[in-house]
Protein backbone atom coordinates (compact mmCIF):
# COMPACT_ATOMS: atom_id res chain seq x y z
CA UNK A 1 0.00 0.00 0.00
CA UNK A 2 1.24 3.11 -1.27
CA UNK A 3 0.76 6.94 0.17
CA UNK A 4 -1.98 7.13 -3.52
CA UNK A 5 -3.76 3.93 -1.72
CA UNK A 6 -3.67 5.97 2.00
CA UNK A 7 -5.02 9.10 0.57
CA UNK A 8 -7.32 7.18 -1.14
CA UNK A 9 -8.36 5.63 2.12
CA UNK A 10 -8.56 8.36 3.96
CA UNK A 11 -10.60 10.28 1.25
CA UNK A 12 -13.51 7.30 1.50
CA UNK A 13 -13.20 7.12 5.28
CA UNK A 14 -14.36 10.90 5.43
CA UNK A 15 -17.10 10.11 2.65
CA UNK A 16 -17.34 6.32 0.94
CA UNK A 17 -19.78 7.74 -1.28
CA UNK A 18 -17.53 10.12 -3.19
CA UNK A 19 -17.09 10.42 -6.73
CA UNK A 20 -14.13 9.11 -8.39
CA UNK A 21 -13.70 11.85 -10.70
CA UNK A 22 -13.62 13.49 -7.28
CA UNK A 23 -10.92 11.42 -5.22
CA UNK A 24 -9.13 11.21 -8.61
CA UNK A 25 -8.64 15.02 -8.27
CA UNK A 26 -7.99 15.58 -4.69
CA UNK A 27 -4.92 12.24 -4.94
CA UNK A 28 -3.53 13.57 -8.38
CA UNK A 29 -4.23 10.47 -10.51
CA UNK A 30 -6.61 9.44 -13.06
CA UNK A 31 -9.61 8.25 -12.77
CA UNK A 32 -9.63 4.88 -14.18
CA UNK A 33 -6.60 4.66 -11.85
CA UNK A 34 -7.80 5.81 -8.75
CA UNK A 35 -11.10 2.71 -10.01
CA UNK A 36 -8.27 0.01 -10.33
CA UNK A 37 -6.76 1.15 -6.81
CA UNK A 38 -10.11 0.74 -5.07
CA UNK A 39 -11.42 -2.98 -6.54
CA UNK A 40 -7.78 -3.83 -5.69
CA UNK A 41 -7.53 -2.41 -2.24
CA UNK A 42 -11.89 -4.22 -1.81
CA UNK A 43 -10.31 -7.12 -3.39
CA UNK A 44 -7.21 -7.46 -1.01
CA UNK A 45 -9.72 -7.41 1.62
CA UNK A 46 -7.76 -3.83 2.99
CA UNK A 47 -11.53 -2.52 2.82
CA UNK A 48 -13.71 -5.18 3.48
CA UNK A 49 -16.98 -2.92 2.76
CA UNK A 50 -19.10 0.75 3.41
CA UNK A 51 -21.12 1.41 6.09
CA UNK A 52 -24.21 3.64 7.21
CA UNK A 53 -23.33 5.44 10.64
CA UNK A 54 -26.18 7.01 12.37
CA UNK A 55 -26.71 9.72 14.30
CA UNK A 56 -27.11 8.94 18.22
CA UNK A 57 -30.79 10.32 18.11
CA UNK A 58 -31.23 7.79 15.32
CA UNK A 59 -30.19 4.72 16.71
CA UNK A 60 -32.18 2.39 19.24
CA UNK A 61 -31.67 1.95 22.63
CA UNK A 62 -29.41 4.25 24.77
CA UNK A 63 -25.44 4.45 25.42
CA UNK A 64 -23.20 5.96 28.12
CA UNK A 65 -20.19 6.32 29.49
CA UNK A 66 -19.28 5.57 33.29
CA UNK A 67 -16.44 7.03 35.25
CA UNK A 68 -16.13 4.40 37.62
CA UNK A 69 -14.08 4.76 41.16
CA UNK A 70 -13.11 1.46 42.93
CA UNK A 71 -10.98 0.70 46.18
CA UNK A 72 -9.61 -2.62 44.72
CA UNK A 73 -5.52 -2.81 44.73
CA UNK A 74 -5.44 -3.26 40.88
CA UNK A 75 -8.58 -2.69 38.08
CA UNK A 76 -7.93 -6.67 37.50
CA UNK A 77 -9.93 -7.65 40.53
CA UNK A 78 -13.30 -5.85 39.61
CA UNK A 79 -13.53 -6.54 35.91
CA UNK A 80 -16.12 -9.69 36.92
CA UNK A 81 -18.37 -7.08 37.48
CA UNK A 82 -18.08 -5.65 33.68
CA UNK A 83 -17.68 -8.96 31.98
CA UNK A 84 -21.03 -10.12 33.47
CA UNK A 85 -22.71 -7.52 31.47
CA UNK A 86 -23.18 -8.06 28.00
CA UNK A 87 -24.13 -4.75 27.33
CA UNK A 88 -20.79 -3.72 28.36
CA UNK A 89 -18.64 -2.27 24.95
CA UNK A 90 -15.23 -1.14 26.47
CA UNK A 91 -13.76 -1.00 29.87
CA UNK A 92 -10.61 1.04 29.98
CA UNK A 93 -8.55 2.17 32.75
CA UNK A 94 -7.74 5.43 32.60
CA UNK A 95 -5.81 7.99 35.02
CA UNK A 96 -6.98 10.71 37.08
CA UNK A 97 -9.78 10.50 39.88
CA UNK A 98 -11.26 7.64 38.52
CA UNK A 99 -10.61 4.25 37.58
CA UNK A 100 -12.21 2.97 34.84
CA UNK A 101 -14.51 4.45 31.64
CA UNK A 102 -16.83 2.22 30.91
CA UNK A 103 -18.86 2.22 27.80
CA UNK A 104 -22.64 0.51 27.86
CA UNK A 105 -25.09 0.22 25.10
CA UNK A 106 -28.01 -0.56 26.24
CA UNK A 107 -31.86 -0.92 24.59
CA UNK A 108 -33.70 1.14 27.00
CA UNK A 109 -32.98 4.17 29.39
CA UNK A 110 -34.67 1.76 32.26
CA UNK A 111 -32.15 -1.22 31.18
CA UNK A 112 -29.53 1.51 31.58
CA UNK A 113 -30.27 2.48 34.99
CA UNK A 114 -30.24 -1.22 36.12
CA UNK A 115 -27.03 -1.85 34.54
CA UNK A 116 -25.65 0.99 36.61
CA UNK A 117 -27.74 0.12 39.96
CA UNK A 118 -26.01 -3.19 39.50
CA UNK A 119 -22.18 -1.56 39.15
CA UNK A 120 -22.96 0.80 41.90
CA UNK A 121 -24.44 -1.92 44.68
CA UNK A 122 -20.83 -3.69 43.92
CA UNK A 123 -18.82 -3.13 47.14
CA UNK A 124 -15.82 -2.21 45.42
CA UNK A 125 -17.21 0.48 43.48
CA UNK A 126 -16.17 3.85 45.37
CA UNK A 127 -18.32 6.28 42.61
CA UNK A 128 -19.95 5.91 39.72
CA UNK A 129 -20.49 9.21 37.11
CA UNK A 130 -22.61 8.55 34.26
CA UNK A 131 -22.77 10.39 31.05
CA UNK A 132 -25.36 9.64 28.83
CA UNK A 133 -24.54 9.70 24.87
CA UNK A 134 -26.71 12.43 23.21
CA UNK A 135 -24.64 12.49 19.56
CA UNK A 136 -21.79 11.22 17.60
CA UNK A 137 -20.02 13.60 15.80
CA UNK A 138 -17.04 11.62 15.00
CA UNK A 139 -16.30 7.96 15.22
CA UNK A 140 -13.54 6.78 13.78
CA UNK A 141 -13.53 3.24 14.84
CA UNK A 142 -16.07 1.86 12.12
């Protein structure tokens, strides 16, 4: 892969549904070229496919992040608490005053507030800070 395929990449990451004509211009090549470049780079399986992303206010269900405060020695010893949870996305430790962000998606605002009754009646769990997701403006992570 070659800087033409990475601009390339990056072009379609901001906007899969550009014109070639117009990714052709902004990467200085032609545009049967810049064609060729992306069946090879869908063929290589180096983009596996395109994607709708929507909007938070779009989606169903509810996510959140939790700032999460524990008095265990190491983060280790209260992750049973997170892997019982399948609504659980990430848990990352991370430093500061808290622990732990936690990220839940969840189908309902009331299966939400279980999920955090449930982390907060844990007696390792110091504080719990929720922040509800409202919108996405960027995500990066596909």
């Amino acid at each position: 892969m070659d800087k033409f395929d990475q601009a390339i990449i990056n072009l379609l990451r901001k906007n899969a549904r550009q014109r070639v004509s117009f990714i052709a211009e902004q990467v200085s090549l032609s545009r049967s070229a810049v064609s060729d470049r992306i069946k090879k780079l869908e063929s290589s399986g180096i983009i596996r496919g395109y994607q709708v992303l929507l909007s938070e206010s779009q989606k169903e269900g509810v996510s959140a992040y939790f700032e999460i405060q524990h008095q265990c020695a190491r983060c280790s010893e209260v992750m049973h608490v997170f892997h019982a949870i399948p609504e659980v996305i990430t848990c990352r430790g991370i430093s500061g005053e808290m622990d732990l962000l936690v990220y839940v998606k969840a189908a309902s605002m009331k299966r939400l507030h279980q999920i955090r009754e449930l982390i907060d009646a844990q007696d390792d769990i110091v504080r719990i800070k929720t922040h509800v997701v409202m919108s996405e403006w960027i995500n990066n992570l596909g």
